[in-house]
PDB file of N, CA and C in Angstrom:
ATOM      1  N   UNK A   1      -0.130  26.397  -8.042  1.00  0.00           N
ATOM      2  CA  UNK A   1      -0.177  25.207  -7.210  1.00  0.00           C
ATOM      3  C   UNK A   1      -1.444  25.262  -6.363  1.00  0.00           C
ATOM      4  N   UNK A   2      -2.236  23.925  -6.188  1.00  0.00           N
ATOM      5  CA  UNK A   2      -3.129  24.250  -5.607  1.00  0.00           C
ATOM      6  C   UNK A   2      -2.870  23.203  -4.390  1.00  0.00           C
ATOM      7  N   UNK A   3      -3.483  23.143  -3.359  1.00  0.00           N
ATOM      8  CA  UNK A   3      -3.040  22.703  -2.194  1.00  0.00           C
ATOM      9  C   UNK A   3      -4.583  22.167  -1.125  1.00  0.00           C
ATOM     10  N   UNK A   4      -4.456  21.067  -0.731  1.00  0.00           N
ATOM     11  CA  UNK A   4      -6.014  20.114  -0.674  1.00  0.00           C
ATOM     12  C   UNK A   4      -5.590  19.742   1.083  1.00  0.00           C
ATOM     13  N   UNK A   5      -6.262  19.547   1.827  1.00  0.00           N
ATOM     14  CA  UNK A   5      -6.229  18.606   3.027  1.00  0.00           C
ATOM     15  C   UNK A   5      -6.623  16.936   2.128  1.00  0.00           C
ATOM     16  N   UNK A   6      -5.784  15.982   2.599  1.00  0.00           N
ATOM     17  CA  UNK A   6      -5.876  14.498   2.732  1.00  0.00           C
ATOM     18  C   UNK A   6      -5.452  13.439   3.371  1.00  0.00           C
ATOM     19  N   UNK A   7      -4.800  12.148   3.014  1.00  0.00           N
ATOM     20  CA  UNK A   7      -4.638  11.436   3.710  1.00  0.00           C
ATOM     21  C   UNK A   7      -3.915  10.239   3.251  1.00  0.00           C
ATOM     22  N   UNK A   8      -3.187   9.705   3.763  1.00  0.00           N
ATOM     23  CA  UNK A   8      -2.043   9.182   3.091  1.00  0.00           C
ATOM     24  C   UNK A   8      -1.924   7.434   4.138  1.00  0.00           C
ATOM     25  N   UNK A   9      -2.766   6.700   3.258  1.00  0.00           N
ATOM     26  CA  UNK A   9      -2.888   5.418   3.478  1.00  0.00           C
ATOM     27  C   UNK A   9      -1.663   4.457   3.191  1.00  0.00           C
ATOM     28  N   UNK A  10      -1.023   3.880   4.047  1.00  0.00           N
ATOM     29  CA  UNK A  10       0.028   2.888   4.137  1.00  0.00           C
ATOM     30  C   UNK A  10      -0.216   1.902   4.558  1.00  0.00           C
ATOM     31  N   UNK A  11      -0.428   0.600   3.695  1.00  0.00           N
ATOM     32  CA  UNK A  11      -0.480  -0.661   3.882  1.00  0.00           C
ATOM     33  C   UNK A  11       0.601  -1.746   3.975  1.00  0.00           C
ATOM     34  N   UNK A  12       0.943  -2.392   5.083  1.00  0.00           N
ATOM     35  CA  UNK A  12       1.942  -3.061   5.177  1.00  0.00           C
ATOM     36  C   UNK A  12       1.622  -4.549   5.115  1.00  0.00           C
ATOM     37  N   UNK A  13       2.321  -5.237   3.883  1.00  0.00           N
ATOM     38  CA  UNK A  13       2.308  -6.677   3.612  1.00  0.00           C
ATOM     39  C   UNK A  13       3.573  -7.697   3.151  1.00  0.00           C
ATOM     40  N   UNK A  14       3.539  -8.814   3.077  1.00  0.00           N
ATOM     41  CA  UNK A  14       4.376  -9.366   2.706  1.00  0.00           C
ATOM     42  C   UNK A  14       4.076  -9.933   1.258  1.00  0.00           C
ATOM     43  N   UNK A  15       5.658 -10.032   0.903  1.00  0.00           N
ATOM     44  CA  UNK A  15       5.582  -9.900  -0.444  1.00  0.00           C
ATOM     45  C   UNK A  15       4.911 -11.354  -0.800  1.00  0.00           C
ATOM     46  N   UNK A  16       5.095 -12.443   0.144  1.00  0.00           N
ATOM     47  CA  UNK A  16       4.654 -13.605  -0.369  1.00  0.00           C
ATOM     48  C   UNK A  16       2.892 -13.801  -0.202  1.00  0.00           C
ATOM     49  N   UNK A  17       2.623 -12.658   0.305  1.00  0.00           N
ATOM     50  CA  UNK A  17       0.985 -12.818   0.412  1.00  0.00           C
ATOM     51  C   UNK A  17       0.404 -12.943  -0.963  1.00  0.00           C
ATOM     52  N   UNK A  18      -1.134 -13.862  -0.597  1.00  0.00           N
ATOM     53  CA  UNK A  18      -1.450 -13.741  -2.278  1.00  0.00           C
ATOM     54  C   UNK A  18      -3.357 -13.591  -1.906  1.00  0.00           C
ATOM     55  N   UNK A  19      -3.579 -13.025  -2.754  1.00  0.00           N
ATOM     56  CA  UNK A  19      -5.464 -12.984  -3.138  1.00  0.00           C
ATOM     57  C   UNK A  19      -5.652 -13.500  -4.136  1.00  0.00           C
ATOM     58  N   UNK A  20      -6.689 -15.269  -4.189  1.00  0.00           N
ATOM     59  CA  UNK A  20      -6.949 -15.789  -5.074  1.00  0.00           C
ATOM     60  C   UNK A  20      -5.490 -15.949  -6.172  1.00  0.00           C
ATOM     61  N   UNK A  21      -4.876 -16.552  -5.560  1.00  0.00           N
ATOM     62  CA  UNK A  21      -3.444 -16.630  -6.593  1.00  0.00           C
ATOM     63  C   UNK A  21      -2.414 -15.787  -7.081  1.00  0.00           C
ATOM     64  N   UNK A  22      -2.815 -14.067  -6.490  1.00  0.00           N
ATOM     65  CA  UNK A  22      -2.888 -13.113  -6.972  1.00  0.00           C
ATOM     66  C   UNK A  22      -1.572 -12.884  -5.996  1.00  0.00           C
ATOM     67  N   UNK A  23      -0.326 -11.954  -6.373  1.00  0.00           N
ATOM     68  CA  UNK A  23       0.361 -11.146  -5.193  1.00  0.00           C
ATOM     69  C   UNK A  23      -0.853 -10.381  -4.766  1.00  0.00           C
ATOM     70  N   UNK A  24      -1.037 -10.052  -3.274  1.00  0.00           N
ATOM     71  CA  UNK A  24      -1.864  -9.402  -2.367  1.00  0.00           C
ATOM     72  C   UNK A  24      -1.611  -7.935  -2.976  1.00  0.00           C
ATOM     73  N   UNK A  25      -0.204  -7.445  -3.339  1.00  0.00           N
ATOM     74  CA  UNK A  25      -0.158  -6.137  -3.343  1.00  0.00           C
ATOM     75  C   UNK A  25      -0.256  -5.971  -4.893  1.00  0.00           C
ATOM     76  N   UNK A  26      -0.608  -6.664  -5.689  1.00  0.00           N
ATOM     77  CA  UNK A  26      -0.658  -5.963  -7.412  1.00  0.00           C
ATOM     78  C   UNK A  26      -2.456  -6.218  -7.075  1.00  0.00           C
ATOM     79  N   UNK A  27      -3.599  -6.844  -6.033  1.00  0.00           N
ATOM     80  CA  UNK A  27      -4.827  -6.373  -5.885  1.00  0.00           C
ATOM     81  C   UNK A  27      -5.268  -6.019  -5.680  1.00  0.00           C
ATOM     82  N   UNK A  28      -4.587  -5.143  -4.391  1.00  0.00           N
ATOM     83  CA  UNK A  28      -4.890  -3.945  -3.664  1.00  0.00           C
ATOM     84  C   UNK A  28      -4.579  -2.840  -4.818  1.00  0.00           C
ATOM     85  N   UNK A  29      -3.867  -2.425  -5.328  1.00  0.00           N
ATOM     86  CA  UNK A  29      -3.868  -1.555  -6.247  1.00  0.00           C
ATOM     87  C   UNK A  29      -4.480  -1.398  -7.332  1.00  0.00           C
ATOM     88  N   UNK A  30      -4.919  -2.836  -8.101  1.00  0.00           N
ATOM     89  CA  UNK A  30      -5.846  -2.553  -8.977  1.00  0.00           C
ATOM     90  C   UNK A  30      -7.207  -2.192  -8.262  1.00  0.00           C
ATOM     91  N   UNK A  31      -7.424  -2.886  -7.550  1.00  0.00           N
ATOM     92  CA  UNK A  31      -8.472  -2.539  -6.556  1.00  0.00           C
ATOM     93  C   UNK A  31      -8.582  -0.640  -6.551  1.00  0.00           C
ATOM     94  N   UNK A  32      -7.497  -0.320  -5.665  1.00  0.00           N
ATOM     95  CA  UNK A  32      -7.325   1.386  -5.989  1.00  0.00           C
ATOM     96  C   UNK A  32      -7.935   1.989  -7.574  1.00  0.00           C
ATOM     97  N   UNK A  33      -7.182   1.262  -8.496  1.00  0.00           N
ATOM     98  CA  UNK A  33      -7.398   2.114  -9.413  1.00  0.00           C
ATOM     99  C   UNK A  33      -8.534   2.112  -9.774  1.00  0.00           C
ATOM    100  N   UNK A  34      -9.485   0.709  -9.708  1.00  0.00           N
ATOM    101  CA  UNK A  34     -11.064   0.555  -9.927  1.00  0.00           C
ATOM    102  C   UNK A  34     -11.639   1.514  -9.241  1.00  0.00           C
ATOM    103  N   UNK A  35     -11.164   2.182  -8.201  1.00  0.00           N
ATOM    104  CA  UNK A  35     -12.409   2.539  -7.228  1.00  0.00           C
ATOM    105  C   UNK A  35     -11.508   3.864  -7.491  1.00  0.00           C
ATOM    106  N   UNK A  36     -10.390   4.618  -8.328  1.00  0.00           N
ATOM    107  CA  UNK A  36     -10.107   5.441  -9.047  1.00  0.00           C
ATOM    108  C   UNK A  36      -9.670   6.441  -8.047  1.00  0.00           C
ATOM    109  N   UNK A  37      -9.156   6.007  -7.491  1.00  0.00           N
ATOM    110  CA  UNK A  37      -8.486   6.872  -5.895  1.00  0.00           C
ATOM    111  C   UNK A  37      -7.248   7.383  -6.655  1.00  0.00           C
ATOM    112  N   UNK A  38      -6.426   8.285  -6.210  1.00  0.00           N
ATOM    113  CA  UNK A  38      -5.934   9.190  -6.926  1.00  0.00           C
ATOM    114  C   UNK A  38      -4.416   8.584  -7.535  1.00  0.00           C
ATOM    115  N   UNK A  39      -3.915   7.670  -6.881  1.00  0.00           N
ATOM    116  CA  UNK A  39      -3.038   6.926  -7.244  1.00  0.00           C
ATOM    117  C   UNK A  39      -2.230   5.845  -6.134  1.00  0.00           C
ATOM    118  N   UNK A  40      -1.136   5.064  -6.882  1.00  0.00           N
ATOM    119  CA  UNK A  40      -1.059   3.979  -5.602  1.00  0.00           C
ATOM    120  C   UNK A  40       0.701   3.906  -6.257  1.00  0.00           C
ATOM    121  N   UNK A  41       1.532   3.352  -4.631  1.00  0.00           N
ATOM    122  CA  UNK A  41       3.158   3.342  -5.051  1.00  0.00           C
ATOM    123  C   UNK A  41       3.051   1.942  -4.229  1.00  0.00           C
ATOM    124  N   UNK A  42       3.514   1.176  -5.059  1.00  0.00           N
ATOM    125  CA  UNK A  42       4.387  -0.183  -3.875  1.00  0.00           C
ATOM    126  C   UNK A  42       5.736   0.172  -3.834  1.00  0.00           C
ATOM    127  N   UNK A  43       5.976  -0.343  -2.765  1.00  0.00           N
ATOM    128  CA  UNK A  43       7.375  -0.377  -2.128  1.00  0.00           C
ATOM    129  C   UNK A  43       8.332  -1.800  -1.575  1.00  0.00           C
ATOM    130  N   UNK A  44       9.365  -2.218  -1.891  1.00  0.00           N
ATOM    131  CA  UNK A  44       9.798  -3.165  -1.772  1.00  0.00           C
ATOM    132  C   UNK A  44      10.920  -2.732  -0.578  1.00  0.00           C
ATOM    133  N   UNK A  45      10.376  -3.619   0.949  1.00  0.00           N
ATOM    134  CA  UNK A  45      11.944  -3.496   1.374  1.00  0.00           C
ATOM    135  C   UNK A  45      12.531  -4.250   1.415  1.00  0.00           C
ATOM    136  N   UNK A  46      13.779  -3.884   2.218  1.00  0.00           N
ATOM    137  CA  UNK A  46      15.089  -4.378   1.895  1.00  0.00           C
ATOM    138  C   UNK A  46      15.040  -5.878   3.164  1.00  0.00           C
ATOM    139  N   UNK A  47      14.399  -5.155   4.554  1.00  0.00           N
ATOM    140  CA  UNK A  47      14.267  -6.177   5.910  1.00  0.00           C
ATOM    141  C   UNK A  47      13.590  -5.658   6.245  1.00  0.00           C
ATOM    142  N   UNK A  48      12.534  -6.624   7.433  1.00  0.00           N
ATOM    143  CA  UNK A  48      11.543  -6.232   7.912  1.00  0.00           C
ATOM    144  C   UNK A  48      10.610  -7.552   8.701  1.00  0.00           C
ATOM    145  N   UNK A  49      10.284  -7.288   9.935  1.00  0.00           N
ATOM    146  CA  UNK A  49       9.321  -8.455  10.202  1.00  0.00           C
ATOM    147  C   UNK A  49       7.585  -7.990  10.648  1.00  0.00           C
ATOM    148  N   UNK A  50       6.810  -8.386  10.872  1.00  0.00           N
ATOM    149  CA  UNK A  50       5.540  -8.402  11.034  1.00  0.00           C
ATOM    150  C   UNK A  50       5.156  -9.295  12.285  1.00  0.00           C
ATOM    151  N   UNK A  51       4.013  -9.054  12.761  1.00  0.00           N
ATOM    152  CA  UNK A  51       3.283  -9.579  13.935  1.00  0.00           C
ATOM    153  C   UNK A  51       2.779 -11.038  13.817  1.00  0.00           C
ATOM    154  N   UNK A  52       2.974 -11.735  12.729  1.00  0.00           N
ATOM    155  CA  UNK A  52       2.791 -12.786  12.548  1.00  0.00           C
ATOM    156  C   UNK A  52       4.247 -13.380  11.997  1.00  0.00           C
ATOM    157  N   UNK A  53       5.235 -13.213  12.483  1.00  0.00           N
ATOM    158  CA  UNK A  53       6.739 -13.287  11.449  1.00  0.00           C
ATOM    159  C   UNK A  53       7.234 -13.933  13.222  1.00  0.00           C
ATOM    160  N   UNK A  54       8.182 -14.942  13.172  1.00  0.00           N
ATOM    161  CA  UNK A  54       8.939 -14.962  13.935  1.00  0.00           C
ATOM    162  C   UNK A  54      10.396 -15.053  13.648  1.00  0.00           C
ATOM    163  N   UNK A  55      10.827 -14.775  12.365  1.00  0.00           N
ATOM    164  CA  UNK A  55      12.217 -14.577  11.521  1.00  0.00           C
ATOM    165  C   UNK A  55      11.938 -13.027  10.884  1.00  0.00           C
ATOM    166  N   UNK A  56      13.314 -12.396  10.640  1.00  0.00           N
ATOM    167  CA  UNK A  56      13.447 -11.295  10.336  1.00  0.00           C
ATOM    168  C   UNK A  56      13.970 -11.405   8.985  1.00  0.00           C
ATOM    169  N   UNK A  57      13.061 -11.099   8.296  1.00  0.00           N
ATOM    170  CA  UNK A  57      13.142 -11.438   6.414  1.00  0.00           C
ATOM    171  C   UNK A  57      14.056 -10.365   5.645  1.00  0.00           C
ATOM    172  N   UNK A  58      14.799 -10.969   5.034  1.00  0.00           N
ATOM    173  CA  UNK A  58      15.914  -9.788   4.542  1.00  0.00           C
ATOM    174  C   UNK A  58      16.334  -9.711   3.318  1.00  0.00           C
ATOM    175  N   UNK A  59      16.957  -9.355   2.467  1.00  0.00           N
ATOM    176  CA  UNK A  59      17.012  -9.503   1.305  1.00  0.00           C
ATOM    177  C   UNK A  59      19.232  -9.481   1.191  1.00  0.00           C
ATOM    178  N   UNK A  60      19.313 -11.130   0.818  1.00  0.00           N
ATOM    179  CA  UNK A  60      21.018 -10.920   0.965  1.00  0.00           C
ATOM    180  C   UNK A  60      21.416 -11.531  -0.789  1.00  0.00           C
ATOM    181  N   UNK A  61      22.902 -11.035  -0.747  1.00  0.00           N
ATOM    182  CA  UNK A  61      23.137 -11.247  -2.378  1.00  0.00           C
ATOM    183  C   UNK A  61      23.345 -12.768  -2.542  1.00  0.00           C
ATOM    184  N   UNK A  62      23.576 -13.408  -1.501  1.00  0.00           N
ATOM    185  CA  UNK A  62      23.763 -15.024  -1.614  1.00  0.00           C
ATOM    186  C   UNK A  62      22.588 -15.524  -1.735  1.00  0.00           C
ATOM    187  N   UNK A  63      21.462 -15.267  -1.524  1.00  0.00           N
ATOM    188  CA  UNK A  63      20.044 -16.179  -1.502  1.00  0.00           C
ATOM    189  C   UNK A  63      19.154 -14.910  -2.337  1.00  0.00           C
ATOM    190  N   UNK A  64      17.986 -15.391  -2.642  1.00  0.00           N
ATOM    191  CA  UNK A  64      17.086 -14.796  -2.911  1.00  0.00           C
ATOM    192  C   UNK A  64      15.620 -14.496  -1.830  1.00  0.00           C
ATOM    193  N   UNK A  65      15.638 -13.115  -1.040  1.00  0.00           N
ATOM    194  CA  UNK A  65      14.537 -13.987  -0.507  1.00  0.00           C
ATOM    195  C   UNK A  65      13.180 -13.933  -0.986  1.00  0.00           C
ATOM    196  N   UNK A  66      12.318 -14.378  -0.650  1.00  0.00           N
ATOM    197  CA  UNK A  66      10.917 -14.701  -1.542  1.00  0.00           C
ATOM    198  C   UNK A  66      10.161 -14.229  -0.619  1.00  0.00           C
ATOM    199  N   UNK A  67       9.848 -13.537   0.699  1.00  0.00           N
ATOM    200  CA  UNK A  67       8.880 -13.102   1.640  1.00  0.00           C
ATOM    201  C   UNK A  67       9.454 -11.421   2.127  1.00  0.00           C
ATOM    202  N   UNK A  68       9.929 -11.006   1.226  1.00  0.00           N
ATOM    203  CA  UNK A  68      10.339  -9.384   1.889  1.00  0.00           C
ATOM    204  C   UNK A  68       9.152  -8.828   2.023  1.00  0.00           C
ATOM    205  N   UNK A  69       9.288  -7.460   2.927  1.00  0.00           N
ATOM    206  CA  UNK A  69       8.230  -6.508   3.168  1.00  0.00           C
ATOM    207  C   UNK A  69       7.757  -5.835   2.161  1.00  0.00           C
ATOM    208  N   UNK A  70       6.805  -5.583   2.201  1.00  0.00           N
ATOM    209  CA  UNK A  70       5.738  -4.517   0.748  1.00  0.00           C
ATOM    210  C   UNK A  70       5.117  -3.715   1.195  1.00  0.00           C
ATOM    211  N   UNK A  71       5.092  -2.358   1.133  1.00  0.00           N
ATOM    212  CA  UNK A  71       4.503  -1.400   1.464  1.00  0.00           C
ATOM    213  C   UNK A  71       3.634  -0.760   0.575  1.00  0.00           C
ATOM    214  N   UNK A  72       2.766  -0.791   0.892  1.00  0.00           N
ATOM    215  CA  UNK A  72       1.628   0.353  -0.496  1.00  0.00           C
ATOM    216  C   UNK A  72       0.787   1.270  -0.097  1.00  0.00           C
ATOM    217  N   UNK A  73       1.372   2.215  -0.580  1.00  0.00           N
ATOM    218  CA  UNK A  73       1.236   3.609  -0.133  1.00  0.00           C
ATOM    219  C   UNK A  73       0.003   4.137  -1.367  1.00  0.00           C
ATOM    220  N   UNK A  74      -0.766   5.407  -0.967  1.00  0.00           N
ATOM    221  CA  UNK A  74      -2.284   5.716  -1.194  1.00  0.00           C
ATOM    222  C   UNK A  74      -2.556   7.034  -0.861  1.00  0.00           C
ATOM    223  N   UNK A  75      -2.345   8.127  -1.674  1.00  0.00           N
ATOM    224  CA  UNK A  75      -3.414   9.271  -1.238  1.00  0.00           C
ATOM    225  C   UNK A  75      -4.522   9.670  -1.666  1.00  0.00           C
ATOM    226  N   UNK A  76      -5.357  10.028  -0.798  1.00  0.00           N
ATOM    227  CA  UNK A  76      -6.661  10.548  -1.623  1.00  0.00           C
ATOM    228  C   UNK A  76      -7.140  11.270  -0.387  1.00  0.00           C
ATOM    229  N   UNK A  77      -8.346  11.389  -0.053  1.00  0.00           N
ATOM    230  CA  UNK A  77      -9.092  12.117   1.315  1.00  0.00           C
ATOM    231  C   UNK A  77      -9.652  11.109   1.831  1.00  0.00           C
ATOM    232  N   UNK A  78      -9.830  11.185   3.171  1.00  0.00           N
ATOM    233  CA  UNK A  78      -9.880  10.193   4.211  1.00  0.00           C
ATOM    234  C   UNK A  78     -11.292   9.388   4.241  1.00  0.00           C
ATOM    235  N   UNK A  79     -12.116  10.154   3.561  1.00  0.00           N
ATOM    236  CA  UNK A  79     -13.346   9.419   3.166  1.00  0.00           C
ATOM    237  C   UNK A  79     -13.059   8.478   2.197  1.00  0.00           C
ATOM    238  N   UNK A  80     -12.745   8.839   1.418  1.00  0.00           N
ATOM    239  CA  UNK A  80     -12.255   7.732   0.158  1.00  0.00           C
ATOM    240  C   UNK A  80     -11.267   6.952   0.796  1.00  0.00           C
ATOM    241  N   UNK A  81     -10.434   6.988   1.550  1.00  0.00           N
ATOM    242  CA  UNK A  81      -9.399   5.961   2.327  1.00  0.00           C
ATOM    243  C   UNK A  81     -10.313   5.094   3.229  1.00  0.00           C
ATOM    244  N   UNK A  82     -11.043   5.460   3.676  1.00  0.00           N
ATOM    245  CA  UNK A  82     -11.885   5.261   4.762  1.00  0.00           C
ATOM    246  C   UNK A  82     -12.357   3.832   4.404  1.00  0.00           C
ATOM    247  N   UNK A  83     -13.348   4.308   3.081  1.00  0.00           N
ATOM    248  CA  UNK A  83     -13.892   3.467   2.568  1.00  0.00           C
ATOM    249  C   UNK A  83     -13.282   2.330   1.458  1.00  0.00           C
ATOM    250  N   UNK A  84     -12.046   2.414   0.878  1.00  0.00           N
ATOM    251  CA  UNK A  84     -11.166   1.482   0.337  1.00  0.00           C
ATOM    252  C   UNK A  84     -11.311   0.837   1.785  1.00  0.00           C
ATOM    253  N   UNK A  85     -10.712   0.986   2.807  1.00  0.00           N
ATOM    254  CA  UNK A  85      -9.924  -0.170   3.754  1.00  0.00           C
ATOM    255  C   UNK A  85     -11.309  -0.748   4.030  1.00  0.00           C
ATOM    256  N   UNK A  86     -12.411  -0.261   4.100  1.00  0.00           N
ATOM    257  CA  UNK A  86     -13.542  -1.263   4.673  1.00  0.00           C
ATOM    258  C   UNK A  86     -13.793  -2.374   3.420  1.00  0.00           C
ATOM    259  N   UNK A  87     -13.410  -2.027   2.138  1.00  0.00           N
ATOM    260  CA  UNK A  87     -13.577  -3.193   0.760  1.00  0.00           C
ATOM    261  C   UNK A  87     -12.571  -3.841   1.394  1.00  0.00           C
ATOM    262  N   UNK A  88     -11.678  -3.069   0.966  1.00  0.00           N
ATOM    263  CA  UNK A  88     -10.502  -4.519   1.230  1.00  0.00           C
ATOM    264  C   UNK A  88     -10.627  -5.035   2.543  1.00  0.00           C
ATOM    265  N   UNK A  89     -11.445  -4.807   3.521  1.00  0.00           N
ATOM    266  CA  UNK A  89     -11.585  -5.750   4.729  1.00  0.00           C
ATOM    267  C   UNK A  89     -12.072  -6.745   4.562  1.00  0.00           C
ATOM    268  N   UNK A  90     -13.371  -6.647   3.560  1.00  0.00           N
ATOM    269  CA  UNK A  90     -14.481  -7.732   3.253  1.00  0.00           C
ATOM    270  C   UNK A  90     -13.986  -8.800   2.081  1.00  0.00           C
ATOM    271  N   UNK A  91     -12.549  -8.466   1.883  1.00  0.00           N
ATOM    272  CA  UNK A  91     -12.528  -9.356   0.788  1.00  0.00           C
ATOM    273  C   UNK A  91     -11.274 -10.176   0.801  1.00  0.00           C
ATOM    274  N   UNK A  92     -10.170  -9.942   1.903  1.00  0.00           N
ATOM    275  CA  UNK A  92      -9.540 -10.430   2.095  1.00  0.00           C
ATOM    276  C   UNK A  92      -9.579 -11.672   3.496  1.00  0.00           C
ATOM    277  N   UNK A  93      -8.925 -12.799   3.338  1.00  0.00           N
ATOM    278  CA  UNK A  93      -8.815 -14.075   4.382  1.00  0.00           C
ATOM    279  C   UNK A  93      -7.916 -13.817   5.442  1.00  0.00           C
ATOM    280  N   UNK A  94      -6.691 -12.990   5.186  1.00  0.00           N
ATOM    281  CA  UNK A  94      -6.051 -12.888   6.650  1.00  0.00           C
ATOM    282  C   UNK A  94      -5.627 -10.903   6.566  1.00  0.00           C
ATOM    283  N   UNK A  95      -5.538 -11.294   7.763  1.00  0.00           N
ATOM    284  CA  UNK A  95      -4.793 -10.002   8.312  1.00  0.00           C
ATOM    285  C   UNK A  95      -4.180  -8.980   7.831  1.00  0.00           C
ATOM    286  N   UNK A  96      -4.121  -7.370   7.498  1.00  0.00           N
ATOM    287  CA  UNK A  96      -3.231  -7.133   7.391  1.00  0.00           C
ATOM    288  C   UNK A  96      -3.119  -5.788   8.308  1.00  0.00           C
ATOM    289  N   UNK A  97      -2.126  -4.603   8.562  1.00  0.00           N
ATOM    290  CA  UNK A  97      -1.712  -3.743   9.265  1.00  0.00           C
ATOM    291  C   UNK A  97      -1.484  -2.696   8.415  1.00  0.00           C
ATOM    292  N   UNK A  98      -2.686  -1.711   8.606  1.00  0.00           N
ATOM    293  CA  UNK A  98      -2.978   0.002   7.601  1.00  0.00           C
ATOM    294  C   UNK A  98      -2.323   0.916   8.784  1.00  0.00           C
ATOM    295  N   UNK A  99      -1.957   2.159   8.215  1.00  0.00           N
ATOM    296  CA  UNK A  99      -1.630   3.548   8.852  1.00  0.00           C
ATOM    297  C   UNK A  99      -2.278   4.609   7.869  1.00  0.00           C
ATOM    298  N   UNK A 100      -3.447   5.135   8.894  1.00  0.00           N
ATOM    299  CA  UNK A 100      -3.585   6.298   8.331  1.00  0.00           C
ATOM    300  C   UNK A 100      -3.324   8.108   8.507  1.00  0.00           C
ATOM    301  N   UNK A 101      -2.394   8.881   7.705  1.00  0.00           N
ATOM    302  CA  UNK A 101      -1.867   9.763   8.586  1.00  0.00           C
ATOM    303  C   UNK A 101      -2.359  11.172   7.246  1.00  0.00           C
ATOM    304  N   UNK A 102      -3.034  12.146   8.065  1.00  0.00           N
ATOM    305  CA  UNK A 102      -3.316  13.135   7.377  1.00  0.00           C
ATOM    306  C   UNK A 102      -2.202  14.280   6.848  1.00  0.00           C
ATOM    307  N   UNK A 103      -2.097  14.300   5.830  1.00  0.00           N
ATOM    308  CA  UNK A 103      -1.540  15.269   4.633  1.00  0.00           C
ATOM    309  C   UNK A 103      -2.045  16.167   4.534  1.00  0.00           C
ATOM    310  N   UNK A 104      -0.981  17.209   3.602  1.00  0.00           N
ATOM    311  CA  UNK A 104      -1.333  18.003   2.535  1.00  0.00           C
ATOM    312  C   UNK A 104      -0.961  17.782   1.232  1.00  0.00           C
ATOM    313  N   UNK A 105      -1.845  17.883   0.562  1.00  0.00           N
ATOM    314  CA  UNK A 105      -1.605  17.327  -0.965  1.00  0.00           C
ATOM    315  C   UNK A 105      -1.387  18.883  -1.797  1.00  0.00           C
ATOM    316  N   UNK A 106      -0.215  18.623  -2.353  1.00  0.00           N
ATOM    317  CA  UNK A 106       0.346  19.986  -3.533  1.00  0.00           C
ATOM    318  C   UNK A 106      -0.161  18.926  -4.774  1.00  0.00           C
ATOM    319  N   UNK A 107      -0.721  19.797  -5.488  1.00  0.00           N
ATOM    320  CA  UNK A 107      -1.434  19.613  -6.989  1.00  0.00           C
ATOM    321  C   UNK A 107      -0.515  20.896  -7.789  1.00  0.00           C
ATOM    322  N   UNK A 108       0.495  20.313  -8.278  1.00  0.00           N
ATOM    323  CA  UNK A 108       1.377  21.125  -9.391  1.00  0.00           C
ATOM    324  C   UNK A 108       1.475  20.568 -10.706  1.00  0.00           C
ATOM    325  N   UNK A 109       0.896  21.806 -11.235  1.00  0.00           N
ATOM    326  CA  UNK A 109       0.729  21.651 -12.980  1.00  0.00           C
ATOM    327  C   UNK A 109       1.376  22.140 -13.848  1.00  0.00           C
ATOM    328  N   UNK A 110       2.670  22.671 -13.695  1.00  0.00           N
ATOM    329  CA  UNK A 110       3.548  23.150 -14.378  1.00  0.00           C
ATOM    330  C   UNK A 110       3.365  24.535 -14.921  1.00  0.00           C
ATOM    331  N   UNK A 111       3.949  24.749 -16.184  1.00  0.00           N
ATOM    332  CA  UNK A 111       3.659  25.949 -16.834  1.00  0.00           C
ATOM    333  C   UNK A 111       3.848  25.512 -18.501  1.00  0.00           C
ATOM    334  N   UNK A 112       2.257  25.750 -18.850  1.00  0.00           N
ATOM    335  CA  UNK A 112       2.856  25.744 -20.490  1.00  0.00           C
ATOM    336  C   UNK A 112       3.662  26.160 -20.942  1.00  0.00           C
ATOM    337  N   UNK A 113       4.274  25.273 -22.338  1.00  0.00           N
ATOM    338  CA  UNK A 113       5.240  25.718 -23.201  1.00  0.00           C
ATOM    339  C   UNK A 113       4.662  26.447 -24.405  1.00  0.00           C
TER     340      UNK A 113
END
């Protein structure tokens, strides 16, 4: 096992956000993978509101809702985080709310068979 200092980028959006027609969060990730950062997880929650939200968006079995929370999560080293969030600054129209919190990254490769 080998074991790295990094950094573990969390982007918080709503699911109804969009880039150029696009869900916001399937461009941020291709975005990631272009710029080949080590990998990317979305996350769907369940409830959740935001700084621009004045309803608390939830997900119930009677309705469908269409604006839940999205989280997309990112590790790599903080230079490379650094510099993703300044692209995606320049290329997006509104707002959104990053956390960046330093890791340790385990790199486990198993054992041949």
């Amino acid at each position: 096992m080998r074991t790295e200092d990094g950094c573990l980028l969390r982007i918080f959006a709503g699911e109804g956000d969009k880039h150029e027609g696009r869900p916001l969060y399937e461009w941020i990730v291709a975005q990631a993978q272009a710029q080949q950062l080590s990998g990317a997880t979305v996350y769907r929650g369940l409830m959740g509101f935001g700084a621009h939200t004045r309803v608390i968006h939830t997900f119930k079995i009677t309705r469908l809702a269409e604006d839940l929370p999205i989280v997309i999560e990112i590790a790599d080293s903080r230079d490379k985080l650094d510099g993703f969030l300044t692209f995606i600054e320049h290329h997006i129209s509104s707002g959104l709310v990053a956390t960046l919190q330093p890791i340790e990254i385990h790199i486990i490769q198993g054992r041949a068979k």
